[in-house]
N, C-alpha and C. Protein backbone atom coordinates (compact mmCIF):
# COMPACT_ATOMS: atom_id res chain seq x y z
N UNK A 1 121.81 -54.66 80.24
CA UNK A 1 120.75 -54.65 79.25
C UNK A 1 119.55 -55.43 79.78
N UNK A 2 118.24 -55.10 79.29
CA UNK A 2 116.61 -55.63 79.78
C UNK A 2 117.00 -56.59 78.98
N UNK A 3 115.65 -57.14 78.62
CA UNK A 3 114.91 -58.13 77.93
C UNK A 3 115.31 -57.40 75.87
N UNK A 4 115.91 -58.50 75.19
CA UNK A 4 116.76 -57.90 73.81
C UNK A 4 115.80 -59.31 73.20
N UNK A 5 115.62 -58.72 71.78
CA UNK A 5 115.12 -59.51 70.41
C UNK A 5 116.51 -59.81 69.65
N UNK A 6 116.45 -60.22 68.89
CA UNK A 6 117.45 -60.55 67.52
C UNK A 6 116.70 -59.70 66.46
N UNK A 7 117.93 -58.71 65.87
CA UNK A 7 117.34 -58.10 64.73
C UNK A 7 118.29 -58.08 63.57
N UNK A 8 117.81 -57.48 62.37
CA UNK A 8 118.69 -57.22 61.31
C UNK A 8 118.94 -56.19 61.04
N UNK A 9 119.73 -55.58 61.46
CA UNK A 9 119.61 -54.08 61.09
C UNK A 9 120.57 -53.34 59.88
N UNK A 10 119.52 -52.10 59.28
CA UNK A 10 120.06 -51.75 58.23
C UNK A 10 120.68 -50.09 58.53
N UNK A 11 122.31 -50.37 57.95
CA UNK A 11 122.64 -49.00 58.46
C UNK A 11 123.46 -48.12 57.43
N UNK A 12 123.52 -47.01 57.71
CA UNK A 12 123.78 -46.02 56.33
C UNK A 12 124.61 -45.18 56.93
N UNK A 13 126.14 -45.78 56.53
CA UNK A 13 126.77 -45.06 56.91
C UNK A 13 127.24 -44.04 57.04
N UNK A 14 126.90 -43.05 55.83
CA UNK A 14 127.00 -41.63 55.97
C UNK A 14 125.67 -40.43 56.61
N UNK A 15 124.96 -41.41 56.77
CA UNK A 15 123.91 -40.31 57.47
C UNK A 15 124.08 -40.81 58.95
N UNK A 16 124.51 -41.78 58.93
CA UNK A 16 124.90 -42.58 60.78
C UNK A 16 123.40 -42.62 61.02
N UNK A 17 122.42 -43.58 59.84
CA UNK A 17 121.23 -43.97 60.48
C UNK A 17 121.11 -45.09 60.41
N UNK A 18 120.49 -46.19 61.67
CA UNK A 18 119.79 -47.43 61.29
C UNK A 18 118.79 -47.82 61.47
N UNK A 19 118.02 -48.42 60.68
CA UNK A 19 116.91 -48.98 60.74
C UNK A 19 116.56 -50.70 61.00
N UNK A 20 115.40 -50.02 62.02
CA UNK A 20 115.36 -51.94 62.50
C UNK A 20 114.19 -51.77 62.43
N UNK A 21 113.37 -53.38 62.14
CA UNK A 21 111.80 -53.65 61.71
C UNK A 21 111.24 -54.23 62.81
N UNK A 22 110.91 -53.53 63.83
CA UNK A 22 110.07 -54.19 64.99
C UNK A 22 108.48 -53.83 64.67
N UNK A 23 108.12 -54.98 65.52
CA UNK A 23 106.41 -55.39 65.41
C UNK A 23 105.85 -54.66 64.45
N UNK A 24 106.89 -55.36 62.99
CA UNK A 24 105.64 -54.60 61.56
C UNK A 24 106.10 -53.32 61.28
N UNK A 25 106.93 -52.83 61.76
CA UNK A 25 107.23 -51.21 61.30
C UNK A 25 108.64 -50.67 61.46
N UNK A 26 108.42 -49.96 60.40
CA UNK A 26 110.60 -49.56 60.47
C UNK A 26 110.44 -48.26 61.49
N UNK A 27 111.82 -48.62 62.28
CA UNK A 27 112.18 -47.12 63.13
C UNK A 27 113.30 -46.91 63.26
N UNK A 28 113.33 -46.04 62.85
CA UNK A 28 114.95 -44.93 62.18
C UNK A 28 115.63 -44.83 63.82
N UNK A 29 116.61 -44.92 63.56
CA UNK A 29 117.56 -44.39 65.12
C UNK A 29 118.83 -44.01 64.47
N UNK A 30 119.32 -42.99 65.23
CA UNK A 30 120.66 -42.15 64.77
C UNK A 30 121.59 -42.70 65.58
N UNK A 31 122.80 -43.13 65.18
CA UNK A 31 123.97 -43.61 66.00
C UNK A 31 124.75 -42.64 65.81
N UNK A 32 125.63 -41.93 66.87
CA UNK A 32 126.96 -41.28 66.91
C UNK A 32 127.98 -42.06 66.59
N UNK A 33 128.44 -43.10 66.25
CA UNK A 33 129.65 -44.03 65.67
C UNK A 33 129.41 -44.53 64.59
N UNK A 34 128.72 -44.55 63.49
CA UNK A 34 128.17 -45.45 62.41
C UNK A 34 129.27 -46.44 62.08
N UNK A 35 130.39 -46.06 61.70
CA UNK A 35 131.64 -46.79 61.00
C UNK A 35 132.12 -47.74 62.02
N UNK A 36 132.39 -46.81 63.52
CA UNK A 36 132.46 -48.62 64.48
C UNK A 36 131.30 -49.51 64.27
N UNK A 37 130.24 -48.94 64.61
CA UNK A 37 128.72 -49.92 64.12
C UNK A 37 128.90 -50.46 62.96
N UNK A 38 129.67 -50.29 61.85
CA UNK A 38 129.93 -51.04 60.47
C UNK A 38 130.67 -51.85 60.74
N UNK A 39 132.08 -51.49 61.32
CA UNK A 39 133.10 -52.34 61.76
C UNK A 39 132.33 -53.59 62.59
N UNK A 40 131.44 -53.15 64.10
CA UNK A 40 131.57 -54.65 64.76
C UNK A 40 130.27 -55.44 63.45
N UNK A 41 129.09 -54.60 63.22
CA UNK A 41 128.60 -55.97 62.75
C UNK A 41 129.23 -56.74 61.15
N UNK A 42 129.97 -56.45 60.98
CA UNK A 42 131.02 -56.91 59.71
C UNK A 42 131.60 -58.36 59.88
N UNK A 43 131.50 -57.88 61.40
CA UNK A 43 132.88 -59.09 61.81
C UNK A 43 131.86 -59.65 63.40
N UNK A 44 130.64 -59.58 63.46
CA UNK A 44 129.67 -60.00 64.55
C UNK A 44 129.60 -61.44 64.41
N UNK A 45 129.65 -62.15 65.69
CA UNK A 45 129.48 -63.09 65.88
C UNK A 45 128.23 -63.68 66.42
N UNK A 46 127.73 -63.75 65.66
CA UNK A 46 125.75 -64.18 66.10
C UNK A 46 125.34 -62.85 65.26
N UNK A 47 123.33 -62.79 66.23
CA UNK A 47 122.78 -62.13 65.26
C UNK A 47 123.04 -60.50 66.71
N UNK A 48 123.11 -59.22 66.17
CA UNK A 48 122.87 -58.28 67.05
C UNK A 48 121.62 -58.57 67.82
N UNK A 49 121.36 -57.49 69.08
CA UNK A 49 120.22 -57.93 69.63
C UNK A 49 120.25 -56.51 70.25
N UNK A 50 117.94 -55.95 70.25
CA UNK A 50 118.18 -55.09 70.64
C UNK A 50 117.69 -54.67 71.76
N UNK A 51 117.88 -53.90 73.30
CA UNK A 51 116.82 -53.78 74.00
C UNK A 51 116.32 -52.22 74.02
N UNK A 52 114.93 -52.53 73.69
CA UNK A 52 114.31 -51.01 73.33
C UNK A 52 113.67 -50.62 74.73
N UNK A 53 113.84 -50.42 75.75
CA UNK A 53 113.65 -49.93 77.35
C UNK A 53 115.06 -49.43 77.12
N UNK A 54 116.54 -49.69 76.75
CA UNK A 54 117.74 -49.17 76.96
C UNK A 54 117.90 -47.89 75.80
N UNK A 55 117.04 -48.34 74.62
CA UNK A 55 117.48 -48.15 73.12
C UNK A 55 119.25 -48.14 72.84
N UNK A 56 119.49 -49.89 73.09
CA UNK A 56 120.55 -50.25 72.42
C UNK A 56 120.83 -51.21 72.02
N UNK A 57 121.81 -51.07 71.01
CA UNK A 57 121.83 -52.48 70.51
C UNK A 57 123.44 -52.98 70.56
N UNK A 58 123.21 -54.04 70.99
CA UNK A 58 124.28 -55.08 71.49
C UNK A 58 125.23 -55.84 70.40
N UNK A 59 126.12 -56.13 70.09
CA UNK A 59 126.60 -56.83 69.10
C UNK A 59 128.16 -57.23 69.72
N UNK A 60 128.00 -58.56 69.51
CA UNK A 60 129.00 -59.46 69.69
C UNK A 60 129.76 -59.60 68.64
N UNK A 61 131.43 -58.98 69.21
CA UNK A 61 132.60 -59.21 68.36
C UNK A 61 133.50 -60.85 68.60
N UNK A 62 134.52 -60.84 67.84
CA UNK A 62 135.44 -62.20 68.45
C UNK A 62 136.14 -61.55 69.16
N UNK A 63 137.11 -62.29 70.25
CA UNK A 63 137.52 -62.07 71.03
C UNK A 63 138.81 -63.16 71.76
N UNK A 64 139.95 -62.77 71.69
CA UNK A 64 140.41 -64.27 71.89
C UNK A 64 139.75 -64.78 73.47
N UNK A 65 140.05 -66.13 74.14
CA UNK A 65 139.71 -66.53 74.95
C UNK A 65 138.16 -66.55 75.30
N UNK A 66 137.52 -65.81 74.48
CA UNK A 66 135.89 -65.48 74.91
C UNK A 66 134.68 -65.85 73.49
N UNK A 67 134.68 -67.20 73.65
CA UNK A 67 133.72 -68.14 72.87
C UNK A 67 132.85 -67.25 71.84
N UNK A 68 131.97 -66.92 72.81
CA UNK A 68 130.56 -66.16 72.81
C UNK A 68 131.54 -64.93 72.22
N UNK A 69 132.04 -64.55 72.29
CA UNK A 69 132.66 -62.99 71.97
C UNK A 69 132.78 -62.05 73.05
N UNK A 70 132.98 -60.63 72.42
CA UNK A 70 132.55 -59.81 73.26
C UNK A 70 131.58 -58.86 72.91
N UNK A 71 130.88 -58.30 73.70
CA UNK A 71 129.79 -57.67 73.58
C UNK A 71 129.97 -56.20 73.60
N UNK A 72 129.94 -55.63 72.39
CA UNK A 72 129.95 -53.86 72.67
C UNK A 72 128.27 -53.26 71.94
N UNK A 73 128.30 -52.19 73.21
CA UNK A 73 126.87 -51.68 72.71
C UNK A 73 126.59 -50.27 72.28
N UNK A 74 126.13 -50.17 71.36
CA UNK A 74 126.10 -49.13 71.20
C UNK A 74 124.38 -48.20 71.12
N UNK A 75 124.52 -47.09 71.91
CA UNK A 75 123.41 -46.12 72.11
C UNK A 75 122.42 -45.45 70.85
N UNK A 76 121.91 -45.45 71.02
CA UNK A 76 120.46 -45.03 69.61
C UNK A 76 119.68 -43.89 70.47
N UNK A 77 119.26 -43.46 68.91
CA UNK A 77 118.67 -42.05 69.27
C UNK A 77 117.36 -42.39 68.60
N UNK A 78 116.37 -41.73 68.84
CA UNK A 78 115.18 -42.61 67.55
C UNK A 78 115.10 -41.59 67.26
N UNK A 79 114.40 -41.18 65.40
CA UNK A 79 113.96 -40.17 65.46
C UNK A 79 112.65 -39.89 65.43
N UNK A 80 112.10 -38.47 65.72
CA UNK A 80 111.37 -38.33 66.66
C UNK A 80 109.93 -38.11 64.90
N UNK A 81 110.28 -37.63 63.99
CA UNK A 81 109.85 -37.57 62.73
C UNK A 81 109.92 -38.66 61.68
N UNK A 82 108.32 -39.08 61.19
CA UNK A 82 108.98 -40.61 60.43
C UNK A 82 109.45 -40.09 58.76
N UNK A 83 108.81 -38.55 58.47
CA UNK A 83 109.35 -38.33 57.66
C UNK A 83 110.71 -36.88 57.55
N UNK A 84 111.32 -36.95 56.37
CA UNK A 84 111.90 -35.99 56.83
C UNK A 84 111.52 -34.92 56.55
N UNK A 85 112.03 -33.62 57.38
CA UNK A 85 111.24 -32.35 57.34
C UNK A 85 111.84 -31.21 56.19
N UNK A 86 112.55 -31.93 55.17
CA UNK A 86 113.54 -30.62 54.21
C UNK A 86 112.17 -31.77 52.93
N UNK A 87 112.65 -29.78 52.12
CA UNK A 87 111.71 -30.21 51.02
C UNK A 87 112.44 -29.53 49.96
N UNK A 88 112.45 -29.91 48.76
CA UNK A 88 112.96 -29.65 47.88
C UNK A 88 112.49 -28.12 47.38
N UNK A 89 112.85 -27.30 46.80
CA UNK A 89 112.59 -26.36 46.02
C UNK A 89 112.70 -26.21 44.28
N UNK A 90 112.54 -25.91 43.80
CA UNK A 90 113.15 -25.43 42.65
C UNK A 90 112.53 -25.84 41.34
């Protein structure tokens, strides 16, 4: 991983989207695992951290023997539309 911030991120598990608030503005990213992504930050040890040159974000589980934890990362998709493109009818 590059150069990572500390973020808070908000995630929805049935659409497998999260949102993180960098410099002033929300940006949607799609995860393929949402529910492991629920699982580690549930039970994260520190704050996640993200590096956006990789688009991933890092999150430290416990771990026996390993203080700091361990670190699993998981891959982001951004999306490419800030709104969505379905519209209601009816």
């Amino acid at each position: 991983m590059g150069p990572s911030i500390a973020v808070l991120p908000l995630l929805d598990v049935n659409r497998g989207v999260l949102e993180l608030r960098l410099a002033g503005s929300w940006h949607s990213y799609h995860v393929a695992d949402a529910p492991a992504l629920a699982s580690a930050l549930a039970n994260a040890v520190g704050s996640p951290r993200w590096d956006a040159r990789a688009r991933e974000l890092s999150v430290r589980i416990p771990r026996s023997g390993m203080p700091a934890g361990q670190a699993v990362i998981f891959s982001l998709s951004e999306f490419s539309l800030a709104l969505p493109s379905a519209r209601l009818v009816g």
